[in-house]
Protein backbone atom coordinates (compact mmCIF):
# COMPACT_ATOMS: atom_id res chain seq x y z
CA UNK A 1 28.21 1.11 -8.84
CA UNK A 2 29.17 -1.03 -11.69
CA UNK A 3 27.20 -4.09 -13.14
CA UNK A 4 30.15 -6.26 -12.49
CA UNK A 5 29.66 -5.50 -8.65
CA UNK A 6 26.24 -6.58 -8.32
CA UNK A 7 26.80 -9.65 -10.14
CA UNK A 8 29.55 -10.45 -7.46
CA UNK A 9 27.05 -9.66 -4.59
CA UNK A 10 24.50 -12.07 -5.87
CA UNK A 11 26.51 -15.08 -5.43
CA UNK A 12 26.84 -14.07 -2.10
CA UNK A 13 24.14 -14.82 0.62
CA UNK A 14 23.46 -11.65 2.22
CA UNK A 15 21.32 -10.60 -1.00
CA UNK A 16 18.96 -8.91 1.47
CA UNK A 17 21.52 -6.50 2.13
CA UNK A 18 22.78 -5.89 -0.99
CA UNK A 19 19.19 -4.43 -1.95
CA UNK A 20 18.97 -2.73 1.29
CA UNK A 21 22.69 -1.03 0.34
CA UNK A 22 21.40 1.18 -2.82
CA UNK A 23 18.04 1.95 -1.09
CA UNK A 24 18.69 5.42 -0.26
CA UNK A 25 20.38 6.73 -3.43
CA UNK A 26 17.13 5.09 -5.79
CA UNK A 27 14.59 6.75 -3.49
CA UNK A 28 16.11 10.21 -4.27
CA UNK A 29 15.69 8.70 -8.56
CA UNK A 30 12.64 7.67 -7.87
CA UNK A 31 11.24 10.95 -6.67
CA UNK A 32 13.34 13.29 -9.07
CA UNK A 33 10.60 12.62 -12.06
CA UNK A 34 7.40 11.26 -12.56
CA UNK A 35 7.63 10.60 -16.15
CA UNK A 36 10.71 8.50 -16.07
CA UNK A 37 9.34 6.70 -13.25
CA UNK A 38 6.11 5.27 -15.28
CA UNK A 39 6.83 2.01 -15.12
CA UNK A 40 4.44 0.90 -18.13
CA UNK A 41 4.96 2.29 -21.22
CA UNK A 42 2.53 -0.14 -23.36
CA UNK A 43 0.65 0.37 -26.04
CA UNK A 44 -3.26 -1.14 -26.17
CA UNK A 45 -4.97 -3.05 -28.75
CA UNK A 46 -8.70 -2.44 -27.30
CA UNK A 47 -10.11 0.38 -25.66
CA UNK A 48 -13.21 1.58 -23.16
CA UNK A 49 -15.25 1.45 -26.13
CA UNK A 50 -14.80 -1.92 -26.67
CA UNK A 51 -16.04 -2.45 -23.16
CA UNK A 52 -19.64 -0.64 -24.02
CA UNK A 53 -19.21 2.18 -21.65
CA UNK A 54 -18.85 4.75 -24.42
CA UNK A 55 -22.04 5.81 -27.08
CA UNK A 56 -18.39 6.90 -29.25
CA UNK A 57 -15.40 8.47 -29.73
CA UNK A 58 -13.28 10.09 -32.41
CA UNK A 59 -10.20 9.12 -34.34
CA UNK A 60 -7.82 10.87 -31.62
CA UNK A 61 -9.43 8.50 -29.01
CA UNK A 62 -9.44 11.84 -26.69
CA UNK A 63 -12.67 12.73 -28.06
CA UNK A 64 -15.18 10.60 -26.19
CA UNK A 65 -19.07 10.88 -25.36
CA UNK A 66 -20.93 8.81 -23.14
CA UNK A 67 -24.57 8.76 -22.20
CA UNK A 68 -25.75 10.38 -18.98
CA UNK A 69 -26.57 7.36 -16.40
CA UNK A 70 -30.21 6.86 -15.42
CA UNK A 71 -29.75 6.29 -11.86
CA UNK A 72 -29.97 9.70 -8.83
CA UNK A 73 -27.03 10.75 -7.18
CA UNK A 74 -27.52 12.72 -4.76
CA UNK A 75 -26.01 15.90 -3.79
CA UNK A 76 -24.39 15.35 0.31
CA UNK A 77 -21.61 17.20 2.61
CA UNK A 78 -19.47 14.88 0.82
CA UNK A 79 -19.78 15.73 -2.66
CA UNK A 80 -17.02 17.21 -4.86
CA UNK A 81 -17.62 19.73 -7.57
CA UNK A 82 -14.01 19.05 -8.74
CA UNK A 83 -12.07 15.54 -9.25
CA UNK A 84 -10.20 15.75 -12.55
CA UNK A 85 -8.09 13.27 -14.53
CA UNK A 86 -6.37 13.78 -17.64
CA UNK A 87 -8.17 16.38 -18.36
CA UNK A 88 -11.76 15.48 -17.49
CA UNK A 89 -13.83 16.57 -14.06
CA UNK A 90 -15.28 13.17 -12.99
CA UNK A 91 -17.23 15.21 -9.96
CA UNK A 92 -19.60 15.89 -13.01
CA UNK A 93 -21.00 12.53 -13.39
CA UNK A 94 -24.06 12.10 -12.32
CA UNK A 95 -24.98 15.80 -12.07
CA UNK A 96 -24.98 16.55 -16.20
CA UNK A 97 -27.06 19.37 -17.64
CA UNK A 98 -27.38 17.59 -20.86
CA UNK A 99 -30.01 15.40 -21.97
CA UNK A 100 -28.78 11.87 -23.19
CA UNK A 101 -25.55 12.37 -25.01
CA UNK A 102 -22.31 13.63 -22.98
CA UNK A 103 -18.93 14.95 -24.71
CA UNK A 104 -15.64 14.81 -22.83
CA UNK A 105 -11.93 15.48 -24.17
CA UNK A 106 -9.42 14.00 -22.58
CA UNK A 107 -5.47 15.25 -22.61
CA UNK A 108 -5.06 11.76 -22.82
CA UNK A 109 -6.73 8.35 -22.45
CA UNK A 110 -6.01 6.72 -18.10
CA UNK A 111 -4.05 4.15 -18.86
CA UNK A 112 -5.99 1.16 -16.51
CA UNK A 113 -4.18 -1.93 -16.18
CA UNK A 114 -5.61 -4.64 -17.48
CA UNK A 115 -5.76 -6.63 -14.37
CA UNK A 116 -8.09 -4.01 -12.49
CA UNK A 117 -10.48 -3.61 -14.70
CA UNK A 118 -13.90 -4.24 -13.87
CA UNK A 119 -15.67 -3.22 -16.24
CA UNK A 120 -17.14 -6.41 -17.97
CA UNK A 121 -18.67 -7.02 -14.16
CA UNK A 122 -20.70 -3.50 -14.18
CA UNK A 123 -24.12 -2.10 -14.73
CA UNK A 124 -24.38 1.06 -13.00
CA UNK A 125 -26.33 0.19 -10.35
CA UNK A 126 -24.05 -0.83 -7.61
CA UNK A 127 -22.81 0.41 -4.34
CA UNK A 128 -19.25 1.33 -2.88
CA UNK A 129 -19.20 -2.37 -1.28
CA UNK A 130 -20.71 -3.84 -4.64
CA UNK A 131 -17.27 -2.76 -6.60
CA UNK A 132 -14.90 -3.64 -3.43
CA UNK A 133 -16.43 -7.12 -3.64
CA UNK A 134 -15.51 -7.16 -7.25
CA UNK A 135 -11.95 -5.84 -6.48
CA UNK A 136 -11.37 -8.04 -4.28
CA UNK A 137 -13.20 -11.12 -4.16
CA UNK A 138 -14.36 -11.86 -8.15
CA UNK A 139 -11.03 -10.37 -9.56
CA UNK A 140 -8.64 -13.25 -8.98
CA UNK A 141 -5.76 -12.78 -11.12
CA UNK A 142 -2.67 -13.89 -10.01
CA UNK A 143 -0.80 -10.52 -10.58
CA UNK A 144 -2.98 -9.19 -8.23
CA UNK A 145 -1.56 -11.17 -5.45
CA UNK A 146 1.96 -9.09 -5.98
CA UNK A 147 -0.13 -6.10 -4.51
CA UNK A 148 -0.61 -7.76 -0.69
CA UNK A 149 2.07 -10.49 -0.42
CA UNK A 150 4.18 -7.89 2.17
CA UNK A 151 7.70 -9.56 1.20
CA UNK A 152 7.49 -9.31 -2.63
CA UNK A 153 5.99 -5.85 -2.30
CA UNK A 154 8.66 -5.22 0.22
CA UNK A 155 11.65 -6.35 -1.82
CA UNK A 156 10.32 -4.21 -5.24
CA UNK A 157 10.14 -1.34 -3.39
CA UNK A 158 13.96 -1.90 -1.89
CA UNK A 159 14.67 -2.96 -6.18
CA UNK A 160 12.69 0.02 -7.58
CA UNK A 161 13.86 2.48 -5.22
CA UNK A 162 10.80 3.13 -3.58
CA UNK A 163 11.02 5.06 -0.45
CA UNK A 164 9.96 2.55 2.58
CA UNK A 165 11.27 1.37 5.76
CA UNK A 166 14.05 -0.80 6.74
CA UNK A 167 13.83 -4.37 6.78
CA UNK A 168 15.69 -5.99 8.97
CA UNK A 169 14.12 -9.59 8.31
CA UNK A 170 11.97 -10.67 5.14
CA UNK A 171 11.90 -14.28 4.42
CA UNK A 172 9.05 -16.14 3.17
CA UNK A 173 8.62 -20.04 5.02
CA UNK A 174 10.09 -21.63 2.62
CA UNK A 175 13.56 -19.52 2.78
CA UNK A 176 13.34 -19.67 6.39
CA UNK A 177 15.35 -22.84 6.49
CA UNK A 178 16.87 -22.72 3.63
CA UNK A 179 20.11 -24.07 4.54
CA UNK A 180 18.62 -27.25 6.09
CA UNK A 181 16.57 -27.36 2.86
CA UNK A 182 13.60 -27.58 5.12
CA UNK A 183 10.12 -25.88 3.17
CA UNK A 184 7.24 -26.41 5.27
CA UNK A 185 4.84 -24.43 2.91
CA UNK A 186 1.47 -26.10 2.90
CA UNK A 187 2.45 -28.17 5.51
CA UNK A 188 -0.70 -29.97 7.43
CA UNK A 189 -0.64 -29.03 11.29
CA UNK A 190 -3.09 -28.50 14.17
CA UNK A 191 -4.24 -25.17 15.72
CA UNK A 192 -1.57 -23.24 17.12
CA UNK A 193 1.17 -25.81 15.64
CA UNK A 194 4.59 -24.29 15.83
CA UNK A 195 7.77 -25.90 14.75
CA UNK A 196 10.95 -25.67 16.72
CA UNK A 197 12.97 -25.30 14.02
CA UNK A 198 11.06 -22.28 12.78
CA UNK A 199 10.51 -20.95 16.20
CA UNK A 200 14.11 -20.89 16.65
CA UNK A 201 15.13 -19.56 13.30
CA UNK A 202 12.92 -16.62 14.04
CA UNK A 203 14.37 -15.94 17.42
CA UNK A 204 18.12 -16.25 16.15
CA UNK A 205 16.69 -13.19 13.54
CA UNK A 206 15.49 -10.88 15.72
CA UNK A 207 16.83 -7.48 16.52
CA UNK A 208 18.42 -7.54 20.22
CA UNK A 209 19.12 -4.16 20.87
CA UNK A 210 16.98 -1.90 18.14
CA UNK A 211 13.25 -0.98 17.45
CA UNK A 212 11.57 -2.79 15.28
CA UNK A 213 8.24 -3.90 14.20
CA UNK A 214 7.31 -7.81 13.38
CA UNK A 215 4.58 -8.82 11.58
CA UNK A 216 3.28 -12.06 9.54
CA UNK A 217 3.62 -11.27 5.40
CA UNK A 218 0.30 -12.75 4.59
CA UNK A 219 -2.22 -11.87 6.83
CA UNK A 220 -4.16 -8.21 6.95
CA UNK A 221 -5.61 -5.99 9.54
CA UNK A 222 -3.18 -5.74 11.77
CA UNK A 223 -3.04 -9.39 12.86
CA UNK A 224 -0.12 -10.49 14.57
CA UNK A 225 1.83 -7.31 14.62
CA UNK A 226 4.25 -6.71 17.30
CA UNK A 227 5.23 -2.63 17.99
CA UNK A 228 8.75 -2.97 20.19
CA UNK A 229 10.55 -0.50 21.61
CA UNK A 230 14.32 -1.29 22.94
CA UNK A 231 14.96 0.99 26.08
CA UNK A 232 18.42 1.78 26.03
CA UNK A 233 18.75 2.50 29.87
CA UNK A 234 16.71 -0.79 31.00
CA UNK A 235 17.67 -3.14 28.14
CA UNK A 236 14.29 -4.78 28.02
CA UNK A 237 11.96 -4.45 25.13
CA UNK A 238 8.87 -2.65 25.66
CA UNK A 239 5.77 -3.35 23.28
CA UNK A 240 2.54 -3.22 22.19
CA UNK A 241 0.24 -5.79 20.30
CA UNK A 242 -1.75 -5.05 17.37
CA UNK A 243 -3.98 -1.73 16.90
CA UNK A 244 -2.06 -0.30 20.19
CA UNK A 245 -2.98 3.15 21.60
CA UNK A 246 0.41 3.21 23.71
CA UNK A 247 3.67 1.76 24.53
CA UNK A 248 4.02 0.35 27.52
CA UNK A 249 7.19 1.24 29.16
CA UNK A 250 6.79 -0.61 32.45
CA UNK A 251 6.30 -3.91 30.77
CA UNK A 252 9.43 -5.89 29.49
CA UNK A 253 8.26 -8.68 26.60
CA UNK A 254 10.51 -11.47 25.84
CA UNK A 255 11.71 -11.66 22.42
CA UNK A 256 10.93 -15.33 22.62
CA UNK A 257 7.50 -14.97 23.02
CA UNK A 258 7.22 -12.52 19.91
CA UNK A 259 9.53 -15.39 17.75
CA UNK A 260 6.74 -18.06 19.30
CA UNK A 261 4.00 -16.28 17.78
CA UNK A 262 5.34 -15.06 14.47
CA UNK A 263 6.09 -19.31 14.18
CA UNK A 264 2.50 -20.06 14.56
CA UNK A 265 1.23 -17.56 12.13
CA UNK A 266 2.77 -19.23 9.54
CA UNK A 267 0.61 -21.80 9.85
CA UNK A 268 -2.69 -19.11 9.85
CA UNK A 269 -4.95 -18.98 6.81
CA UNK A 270 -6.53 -16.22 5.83
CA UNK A 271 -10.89 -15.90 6.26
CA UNK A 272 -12.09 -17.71 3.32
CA UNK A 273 -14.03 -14.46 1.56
CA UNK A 274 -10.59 -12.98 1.14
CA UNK A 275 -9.13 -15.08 -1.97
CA UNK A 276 -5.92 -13.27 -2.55
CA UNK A 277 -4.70 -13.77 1.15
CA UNK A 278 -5.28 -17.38 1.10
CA UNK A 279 -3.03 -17.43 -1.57
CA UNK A 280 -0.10 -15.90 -0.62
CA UNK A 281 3.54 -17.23 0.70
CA UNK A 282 3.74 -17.41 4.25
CA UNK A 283 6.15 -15.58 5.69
CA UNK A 284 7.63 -13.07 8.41
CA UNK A 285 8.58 -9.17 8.40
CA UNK A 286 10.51 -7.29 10.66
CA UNK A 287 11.05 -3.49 9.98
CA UNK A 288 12.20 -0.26 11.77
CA UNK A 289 9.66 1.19 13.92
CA UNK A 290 8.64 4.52 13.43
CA UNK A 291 8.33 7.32 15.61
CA UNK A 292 7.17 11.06 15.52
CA UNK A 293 8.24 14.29 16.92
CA UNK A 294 5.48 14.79 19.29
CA UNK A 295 6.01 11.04 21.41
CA UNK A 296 7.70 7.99 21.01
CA UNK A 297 5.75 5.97 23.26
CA UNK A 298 3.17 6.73 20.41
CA UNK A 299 2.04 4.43 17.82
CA UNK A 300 3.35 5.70 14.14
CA UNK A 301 1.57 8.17 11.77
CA UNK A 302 0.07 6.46 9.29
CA UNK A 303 -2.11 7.60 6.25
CA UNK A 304 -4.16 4.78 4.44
CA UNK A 305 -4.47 6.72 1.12
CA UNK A 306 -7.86 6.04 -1.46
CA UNK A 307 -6.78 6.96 -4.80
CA UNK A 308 -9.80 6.96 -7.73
CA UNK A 309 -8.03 6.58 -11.34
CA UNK A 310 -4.84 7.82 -9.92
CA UNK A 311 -5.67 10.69 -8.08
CA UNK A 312 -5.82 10.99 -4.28
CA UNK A 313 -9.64 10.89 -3.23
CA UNK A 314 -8.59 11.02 0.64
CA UNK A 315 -6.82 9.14 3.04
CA UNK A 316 -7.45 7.96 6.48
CA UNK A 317 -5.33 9.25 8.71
CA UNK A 318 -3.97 6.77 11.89
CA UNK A 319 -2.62 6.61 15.02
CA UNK A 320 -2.68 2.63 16.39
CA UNK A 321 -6.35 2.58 17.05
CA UNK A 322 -6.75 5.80 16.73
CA UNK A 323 -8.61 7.33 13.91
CA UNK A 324 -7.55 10.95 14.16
CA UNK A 325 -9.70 11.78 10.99
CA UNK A 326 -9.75 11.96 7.09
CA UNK A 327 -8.11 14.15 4.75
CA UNK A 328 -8.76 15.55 1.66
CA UNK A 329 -5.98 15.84 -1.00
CA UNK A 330 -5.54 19.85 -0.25
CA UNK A 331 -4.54 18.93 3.41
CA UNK A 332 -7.70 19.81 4.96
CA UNK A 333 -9.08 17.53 7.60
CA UNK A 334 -12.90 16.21 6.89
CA UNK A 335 -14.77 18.58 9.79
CA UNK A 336 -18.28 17.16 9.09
CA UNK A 337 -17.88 13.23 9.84
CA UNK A 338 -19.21 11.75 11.82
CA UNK A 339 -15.87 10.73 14.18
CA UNK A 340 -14.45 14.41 14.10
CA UNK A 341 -13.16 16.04 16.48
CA UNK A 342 -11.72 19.37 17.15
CA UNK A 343 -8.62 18.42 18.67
CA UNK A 344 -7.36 17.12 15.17
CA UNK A 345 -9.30 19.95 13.08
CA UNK A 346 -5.58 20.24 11.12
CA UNK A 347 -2.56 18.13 10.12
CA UNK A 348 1.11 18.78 12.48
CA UNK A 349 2.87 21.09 10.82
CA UNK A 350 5.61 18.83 10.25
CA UNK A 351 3.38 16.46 7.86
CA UNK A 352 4.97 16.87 4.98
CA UNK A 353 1.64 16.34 2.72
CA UNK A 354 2.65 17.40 -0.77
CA UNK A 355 5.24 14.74 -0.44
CA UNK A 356 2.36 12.02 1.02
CA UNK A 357 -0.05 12.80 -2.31
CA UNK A 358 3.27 12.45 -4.70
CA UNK A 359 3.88 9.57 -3.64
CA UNK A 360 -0.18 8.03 -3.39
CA UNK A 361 -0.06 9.29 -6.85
CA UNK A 362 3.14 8.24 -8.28
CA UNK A 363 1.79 4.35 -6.62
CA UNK A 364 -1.67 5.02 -7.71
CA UNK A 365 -1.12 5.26 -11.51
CA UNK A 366 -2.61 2.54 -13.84
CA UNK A 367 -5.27 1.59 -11.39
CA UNK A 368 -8.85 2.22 -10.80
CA UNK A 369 -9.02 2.18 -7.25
CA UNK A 370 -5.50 1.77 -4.89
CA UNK A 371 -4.88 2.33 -1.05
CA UNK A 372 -1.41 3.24 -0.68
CA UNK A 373 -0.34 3.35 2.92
CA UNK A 374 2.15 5.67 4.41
CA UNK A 375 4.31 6.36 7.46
CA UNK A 376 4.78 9.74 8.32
CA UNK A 377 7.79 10.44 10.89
CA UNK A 378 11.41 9.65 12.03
CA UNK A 379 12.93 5.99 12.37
CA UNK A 380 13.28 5.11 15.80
CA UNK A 381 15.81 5.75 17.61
CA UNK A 382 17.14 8.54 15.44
CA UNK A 383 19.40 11.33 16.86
CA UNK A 384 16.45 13.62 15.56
CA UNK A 385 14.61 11.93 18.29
CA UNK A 386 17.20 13.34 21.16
CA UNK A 387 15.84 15.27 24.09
CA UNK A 388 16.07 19.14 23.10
CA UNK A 389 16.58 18.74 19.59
CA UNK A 390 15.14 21.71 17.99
CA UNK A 391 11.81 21.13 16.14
CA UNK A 392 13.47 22.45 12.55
CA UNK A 393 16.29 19.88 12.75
CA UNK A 394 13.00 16.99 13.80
CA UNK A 395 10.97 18.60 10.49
CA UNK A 396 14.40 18.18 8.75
CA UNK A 397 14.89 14.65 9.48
CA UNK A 398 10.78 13.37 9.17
CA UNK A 399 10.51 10.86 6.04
CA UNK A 400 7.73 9.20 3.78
CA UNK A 401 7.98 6.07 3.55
CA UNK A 402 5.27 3.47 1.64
CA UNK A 403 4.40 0.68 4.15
CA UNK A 404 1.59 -1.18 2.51
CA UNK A 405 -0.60 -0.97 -0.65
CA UNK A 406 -4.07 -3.09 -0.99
CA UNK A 407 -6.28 -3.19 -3.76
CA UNK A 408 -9.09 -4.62 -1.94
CA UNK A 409 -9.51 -1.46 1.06
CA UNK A 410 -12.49 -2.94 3.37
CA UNK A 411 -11.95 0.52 6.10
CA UNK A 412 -15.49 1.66 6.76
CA UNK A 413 -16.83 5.14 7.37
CA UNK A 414 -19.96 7.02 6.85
CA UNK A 415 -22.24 6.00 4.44
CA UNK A 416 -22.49 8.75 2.70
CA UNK A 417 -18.53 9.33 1.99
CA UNK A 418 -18.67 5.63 0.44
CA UNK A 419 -21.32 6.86 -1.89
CA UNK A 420 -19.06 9.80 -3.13
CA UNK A 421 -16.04 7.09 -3.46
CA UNK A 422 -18.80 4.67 -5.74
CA UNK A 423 -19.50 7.62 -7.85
CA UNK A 424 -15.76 8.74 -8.66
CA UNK A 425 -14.99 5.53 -9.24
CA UNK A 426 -17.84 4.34 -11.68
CA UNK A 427 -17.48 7.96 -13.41
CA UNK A 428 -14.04 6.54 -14.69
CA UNK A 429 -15.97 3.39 -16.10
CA UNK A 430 -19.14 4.89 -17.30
CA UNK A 431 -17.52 7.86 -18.98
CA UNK A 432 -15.10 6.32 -21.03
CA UNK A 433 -12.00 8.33 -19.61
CA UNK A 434 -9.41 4.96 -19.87
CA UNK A 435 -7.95 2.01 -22.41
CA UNK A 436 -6.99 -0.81 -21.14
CA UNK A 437 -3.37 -1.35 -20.88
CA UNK A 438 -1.21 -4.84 -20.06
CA UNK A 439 0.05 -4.75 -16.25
CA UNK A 440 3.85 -4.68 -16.63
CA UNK A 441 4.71 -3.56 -12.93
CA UNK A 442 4.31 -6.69 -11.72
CA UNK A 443 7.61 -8.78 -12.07
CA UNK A 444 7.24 -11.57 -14.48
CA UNK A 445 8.91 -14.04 -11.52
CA UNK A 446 6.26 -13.32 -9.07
CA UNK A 447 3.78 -14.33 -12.04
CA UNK A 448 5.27 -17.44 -13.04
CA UNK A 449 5.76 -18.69 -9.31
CA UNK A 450 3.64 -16.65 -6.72
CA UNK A 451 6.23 -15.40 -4.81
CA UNK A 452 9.39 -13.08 -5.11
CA UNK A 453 12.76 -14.40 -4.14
CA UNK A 454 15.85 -12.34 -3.15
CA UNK A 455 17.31 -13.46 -6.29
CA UNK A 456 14.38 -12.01 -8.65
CA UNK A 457 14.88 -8.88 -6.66
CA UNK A 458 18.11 -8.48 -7.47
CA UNK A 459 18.02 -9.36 -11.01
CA UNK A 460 14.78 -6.34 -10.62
CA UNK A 461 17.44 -4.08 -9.38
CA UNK A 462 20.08 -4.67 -12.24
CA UNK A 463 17.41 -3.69 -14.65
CA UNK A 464 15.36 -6.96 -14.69
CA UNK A 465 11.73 -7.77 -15.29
């Protein structure tokens, strides 16, 4: 596709589709190889050591030693002997036969985005929920935001090639009524205010006769998400709400109701604790619902994915409100916490899971600590999804795509898994393993104005910054 056609299509005003058009050929680039897909490839002019963490290093910079940390860590079911990044075992910290002094070699320094680094904020002797609060509440740089706001994430992925779902609607409020050049962003209202224009707007966008999920863009948890299912022979819409264990098909919603509600949220403000939410764009998505192999009355596989310094710690594998179980990178299913059960001891076989860590990975690069969330499973509605389709064409047809990422993951399990989690991440910090790089993934539009437009997508997608 030449340059001269995309320049057409952006004076055009379906630029949602336009990015929507080359999504399938850059997913297949964007998975060919990890190198060229590094999207930072900037040089630092200060290091860990500035920071304090290390007692020195050497010329190379590989050559690092750090002093053994004071505080007891102690040995549980949880613990890893092995955790290695670029070249060093981080399951060591914390365990070290030497005395004081501790020398590491690194293939290379992590490369830690400047934005997530928490260093200056550190002493050693905090908890898991110590460095989440500093993540996520003390951090507040505006690049940060890019990570949670749902439609700028949403439209890089679509630009970048990233492998996600389809949107079928992703407008912030202010684009919403664009054409009456109506913005009601910030707008003062009542509880449960919703504007007829808006409501109305919404309802004219919704899919009639497909499945799709709808959601607001700047809320989290699972607020406000609508699961519908179109049922070809009845021609109503069957749905769940939220965290929903099932679909029900005996109980038709009216898309009018769903438009209603999405209309109010934009008027919803995030809980005060939670600074990045409350500073997003309002907005509304609506996506292709996914579906599995083994139901689609089911709610989607998802995998909420922990990665420490860019390597997959574990994820936390979903199903609605379902917590099937947790996962360690090597596939295997966690069989000693405390929510196990046997009937999930292993993954489906048609999990692709190389394919989930490559991408966690891939997303988790540059960071200290990133959740990277993941469908697992076929779109909706897909021929794949046919009554006696055999199961190899269904394995054929199941996809990875990135729903969500978060760099402020409040999910709560044992206590004792969180402790493993602190210590992997402060190993990174305490031993010296990264330098601090400048954060060049996030585009400089959404920095200069706090939100990502369909135009600044585009202009992503030509090659832009």
């Amino acid at each position: 596709m030449s340059i001269s056609f995309w320049k057409g299509c952006l004076a055009g005003v379906g630029m949602t589709v336009v990015l929507l058009a080359a999504t399938v050929f850059r997913q297949d680039q964007w998975y060919q190889s990890s190198e060229s897909r590094s999207l930072l490839a900037a040089s630092s002019s200060s290091s860990a050591a500035s920071n304090g963490h290390l007692l020195r290093s050497s010329s190379s910079s590989k050559k690092r030693f750090y002093e053994k940390p004071t505080r007891t860590f102690e040995r549980t079911k949880f613990t890893l002997d092995e955790f290695v990044v670029n070249g060093v075992n981080l399951a060591t910290y914390g365990f070290e036969k030497e005395q004081d002094e501790v020398e590491i070699e690194l293939t290379e320094p992590y490369q830690l985005y400047d934005t997530f680094d928490i260093s200056p904020m550190m002493d050693g002797s905090e908890g898991w929920w110590d460095l989440i609060r500093y993540h996520g509440e003390y951090l507040k740089r505006k690049e940060l935001l890019f990570y949670v706001d749902k439609i700028a994430w949403k439209r890089y992925m679509v630009a970048k090639g990233i492998p996600s779902s389809k949107s079928h609607v992703l407008l912030y409020q202010r684009e919403l009524l664009q054409e009456k050049h109506i913005d009601n962003t910030g707008k003062k209202v009542e509880e449960d205010y919703v504007d007829p224009q808006e409501h109305k707007a919404i309802l004219d966008l919704l899919p009639r006769t497909t499945n799709f999920v709808a959601k607001p863009a700047h809320v989290s948890c699972s607020q406000g998400v609508w699961i519908v299912r179109y049922n070809e022979k009845t021609g109503k819409n069957d749905a769940g709400y939220g965290r929903t264990r099932k679909l029900d098909s005996t109980t038709g919603v009216e898309l009018d109701r769903i438009a209603k509600k999405l209309a109010e949220y934009l008027y919803e403000k995030a809980p005060s604790n939670n600074w990045a939410y409350r500073q997003i764009q309002p907005g509304i998505v609506v996506e292709d619902r996914f579906s599995a192999p083994d139901g689609d009355d089911l709610p989607a596989m998802e995998f909420k994915i922990f990665t420490i310094w860019g390597r997959v710690w574990m994820a936390y594998w979903k199903r609605g409100n379902q917590r099937p179980g947790l996962v360690y990178r090597n596939g295997t299913v966690m069989n000693n916490w405390s929510e196990f059960k046997p009937e999930n001891a292993n993954l489906p076989d048609w999990v692709p899971w190389d394919r989930v860590v490559q991408v966690a990975e891939q997303l988790g690069q540059h960071k200290d600590l990133f959740r990277v969330d993941v469908f697992v499973g076929i779109p909706a509605g897909d021929a794949a999804l046919k009554p006696g389709v055999p199961p190899h064409i269904q394995q054929k047809a199941v996809l990875v795509v990135v729903n969500e990422v978060d760099y402020y993951p409040k999910c709560h399990f044992d206590e004792e898994i969180h402790d493993e989690g602190l210590r992997l991440w402060m190993a990174g910090y305490k031993m010296g393993i990264y330098d601090p790089v400048p954060n060049q993934e996030v585009p400089q539009a959404f920095v200069d104005k706090k939100y990502l437009s369909q135009e600044d997508a585009a202009r992503l997608q030509l090659g832009g910054t």
